[in-house]
N, C-alpha and C. Protein backbone atom coordinates (compact mmCIF):
# COMPACT_ATOMS: atom_id res chain seq x y z
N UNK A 1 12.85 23.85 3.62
CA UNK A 1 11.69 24.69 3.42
C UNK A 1 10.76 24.52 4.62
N UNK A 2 10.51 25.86 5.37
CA UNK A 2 9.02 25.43 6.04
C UNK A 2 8.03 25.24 5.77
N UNK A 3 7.15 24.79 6.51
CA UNK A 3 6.00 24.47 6.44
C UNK A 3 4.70 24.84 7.82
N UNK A 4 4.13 25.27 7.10
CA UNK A 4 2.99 26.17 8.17
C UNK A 4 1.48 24.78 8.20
N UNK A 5 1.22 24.48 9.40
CA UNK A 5 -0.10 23.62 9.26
C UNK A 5 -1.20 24.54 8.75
N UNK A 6 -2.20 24.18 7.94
CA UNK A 6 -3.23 24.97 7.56
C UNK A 6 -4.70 24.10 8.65
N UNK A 7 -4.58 22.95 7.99
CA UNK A 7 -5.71 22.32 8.86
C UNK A 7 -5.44 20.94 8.78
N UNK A 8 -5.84 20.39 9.63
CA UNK A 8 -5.42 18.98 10.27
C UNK A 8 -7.29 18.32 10.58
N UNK A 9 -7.16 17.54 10.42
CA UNK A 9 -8.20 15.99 11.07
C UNK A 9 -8.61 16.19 11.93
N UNK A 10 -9.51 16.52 12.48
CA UNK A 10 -10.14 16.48 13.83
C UNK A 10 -10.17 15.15 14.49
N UNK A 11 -10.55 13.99 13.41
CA UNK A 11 -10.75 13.21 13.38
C UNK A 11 -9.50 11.74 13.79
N UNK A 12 -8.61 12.66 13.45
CA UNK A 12 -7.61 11.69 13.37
C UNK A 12 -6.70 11.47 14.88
N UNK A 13 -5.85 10.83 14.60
CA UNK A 13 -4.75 10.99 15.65
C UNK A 13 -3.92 12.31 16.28
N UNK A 14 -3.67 12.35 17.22
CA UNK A 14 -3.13 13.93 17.75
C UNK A 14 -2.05 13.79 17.37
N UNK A 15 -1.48 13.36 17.43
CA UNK A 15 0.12 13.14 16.38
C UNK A 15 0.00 12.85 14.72
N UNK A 16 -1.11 12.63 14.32
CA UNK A 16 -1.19 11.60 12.97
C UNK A 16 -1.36 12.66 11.97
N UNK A 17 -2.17 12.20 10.87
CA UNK A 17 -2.47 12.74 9.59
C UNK A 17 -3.77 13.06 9.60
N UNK A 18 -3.96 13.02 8.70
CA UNK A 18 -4.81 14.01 7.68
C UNK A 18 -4.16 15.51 8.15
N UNK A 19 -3.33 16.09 6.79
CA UNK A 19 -3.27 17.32 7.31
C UNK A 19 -2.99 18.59 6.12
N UNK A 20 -2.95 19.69 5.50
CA UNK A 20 -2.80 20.29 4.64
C UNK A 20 -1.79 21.30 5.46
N UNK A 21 -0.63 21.38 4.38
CA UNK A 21 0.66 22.57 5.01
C UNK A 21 0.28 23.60 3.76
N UNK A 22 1.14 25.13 4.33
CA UNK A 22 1.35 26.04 3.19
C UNK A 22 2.79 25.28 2.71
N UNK A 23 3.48 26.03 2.20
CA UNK A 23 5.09 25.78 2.48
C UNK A 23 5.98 27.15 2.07
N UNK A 24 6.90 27.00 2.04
CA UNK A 24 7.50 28.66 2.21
C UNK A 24 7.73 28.82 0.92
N UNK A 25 7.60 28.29 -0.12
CA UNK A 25 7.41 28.83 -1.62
C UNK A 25 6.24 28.62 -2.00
N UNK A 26 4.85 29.03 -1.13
CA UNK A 26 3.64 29.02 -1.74
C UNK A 26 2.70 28.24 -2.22
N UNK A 27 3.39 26.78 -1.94
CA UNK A 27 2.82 25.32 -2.85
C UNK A 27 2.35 24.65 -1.53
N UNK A 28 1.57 24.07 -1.49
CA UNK A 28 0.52 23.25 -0.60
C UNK A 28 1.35 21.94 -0.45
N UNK A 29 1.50 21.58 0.69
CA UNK A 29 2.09 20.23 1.41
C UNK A 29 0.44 18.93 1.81
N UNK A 30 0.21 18.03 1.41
CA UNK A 30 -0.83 17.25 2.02
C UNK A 30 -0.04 16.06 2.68
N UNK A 31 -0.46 15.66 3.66
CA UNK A 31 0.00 14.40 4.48
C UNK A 31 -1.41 13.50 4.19
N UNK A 32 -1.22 12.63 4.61
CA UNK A 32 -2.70 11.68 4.62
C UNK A 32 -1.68 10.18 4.43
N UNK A 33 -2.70 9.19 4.04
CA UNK A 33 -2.60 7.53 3.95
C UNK A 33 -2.05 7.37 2.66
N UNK A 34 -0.73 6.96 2.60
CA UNK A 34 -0.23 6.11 1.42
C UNK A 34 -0.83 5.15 0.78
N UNK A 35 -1.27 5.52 -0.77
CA UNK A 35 -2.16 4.33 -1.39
C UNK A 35 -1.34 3.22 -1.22
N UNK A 36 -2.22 2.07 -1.66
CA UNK A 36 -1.33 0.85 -2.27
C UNK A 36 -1.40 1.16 -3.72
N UNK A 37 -0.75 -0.17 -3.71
CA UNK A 37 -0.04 0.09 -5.56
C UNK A 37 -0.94 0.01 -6.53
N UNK A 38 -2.32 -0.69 -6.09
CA UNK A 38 -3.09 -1.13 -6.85
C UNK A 38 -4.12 0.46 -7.01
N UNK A 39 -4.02 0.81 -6.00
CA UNK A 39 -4.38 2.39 -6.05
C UNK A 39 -3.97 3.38 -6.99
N UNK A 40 -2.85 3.55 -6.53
CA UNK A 40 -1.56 4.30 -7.17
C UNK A 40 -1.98 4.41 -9.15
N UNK A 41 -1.86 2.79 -8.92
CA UNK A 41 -1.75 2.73 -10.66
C UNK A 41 -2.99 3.37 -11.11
N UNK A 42 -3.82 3.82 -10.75
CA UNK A 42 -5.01 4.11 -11.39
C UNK A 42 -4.39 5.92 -11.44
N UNK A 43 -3.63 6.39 -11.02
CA UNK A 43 -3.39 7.38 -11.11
C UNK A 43 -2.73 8.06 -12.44
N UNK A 44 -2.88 9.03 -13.48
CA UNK A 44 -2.43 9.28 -14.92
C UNK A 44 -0.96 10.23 -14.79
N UNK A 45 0.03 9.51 -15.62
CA UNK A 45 0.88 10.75 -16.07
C UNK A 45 1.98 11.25 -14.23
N UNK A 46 1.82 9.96 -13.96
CA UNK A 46 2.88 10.39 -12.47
C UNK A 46 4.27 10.02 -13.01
N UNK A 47 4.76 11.22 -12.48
CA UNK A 47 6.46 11.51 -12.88
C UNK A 47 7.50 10.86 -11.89
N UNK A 48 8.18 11.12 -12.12
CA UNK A 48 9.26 10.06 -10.91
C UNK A 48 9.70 11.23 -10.33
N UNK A 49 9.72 10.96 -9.27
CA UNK A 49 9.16 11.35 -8.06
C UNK A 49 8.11 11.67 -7.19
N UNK A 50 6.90 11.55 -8.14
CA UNK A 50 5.77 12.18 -7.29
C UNK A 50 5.07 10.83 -6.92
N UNK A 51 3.92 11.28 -5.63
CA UNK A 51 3.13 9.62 -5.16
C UNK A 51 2.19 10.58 -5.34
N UNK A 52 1.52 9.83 -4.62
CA UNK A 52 0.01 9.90 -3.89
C UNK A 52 -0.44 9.71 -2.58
N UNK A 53 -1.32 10.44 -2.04
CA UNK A 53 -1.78 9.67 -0.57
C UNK A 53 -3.60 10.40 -0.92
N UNK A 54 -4.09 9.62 0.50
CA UNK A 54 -5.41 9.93 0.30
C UNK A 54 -5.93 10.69 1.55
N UNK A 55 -6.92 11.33 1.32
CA UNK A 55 -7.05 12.54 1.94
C UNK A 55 -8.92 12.78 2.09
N UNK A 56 -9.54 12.86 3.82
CA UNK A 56 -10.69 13.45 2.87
C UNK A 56 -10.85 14.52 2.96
N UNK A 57 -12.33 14.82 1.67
CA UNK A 57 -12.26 16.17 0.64
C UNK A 57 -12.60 17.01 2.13
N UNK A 58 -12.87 16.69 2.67
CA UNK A 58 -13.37 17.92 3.59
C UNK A 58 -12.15 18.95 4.37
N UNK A 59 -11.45 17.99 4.03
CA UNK A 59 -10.16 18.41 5.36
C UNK A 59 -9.30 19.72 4.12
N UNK A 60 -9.48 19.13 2.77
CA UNK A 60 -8.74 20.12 1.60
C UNK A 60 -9.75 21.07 1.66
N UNK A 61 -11.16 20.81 1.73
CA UNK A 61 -11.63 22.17 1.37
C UNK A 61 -11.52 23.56 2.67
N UNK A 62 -11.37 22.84 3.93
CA UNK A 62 -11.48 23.82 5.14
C UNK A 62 -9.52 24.24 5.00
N UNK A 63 -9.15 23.19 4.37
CA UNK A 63 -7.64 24.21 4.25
C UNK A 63 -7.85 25.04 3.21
N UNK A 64 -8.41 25.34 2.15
CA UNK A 64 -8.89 25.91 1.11
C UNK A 64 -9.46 27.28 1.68
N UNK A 65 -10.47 27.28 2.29
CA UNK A 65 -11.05 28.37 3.18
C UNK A 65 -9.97 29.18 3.93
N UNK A 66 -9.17 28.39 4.79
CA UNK A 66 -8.70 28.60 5.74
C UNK A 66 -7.43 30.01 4.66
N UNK A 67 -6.84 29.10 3.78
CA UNK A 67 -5.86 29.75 3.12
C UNK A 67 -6.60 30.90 2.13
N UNK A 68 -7.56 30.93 1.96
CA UNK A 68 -8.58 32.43 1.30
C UNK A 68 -8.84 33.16 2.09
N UNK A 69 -8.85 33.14 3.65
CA UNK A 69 -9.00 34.11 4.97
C UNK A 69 -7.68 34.32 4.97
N UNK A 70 -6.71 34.54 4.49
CA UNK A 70 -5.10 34.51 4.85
C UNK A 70 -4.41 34.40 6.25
N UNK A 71 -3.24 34.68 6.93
CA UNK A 71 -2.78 34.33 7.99
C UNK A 71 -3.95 35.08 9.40
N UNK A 72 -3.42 33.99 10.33
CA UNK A 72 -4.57 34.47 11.36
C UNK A 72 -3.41 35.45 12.26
């Protein structure tokens, strides 16, 4: 499946994370920092297979925007 960058970190590394994808069936890709476990567990109702990573809100909401202006 592809994946289209929506918005990335300014902040971050030029290679690194923080980043929000589309993906080619319509569902949102996030990259960011792998919790630890002690993290993790605070999380409700996670299925096997799914994690978590952490992300900040700012970077989801300008992909949020970004993906309500549709393709540039």
């Amino acid at each position: 499946m592809r994946l289209r960058k929506l918005c990335k970190d300014p902040e971050s590394n030029p290679t690194g994370c923080q980043s929000v994808y589309l993906a080619g069936n319509g569902m949102m890709a996030v990259q960011g920092l792998e919790m630890d476990a002690d993290t993790f567990a605070n999380m409700e109702n996670v299925l096997p297979g799914e994690g978590g990573v952490l992300i900040k809100p700012e970077i989801i909401l300008e992909a949020a925007r970004l993906y309500q202006e549709g393709p540039s």
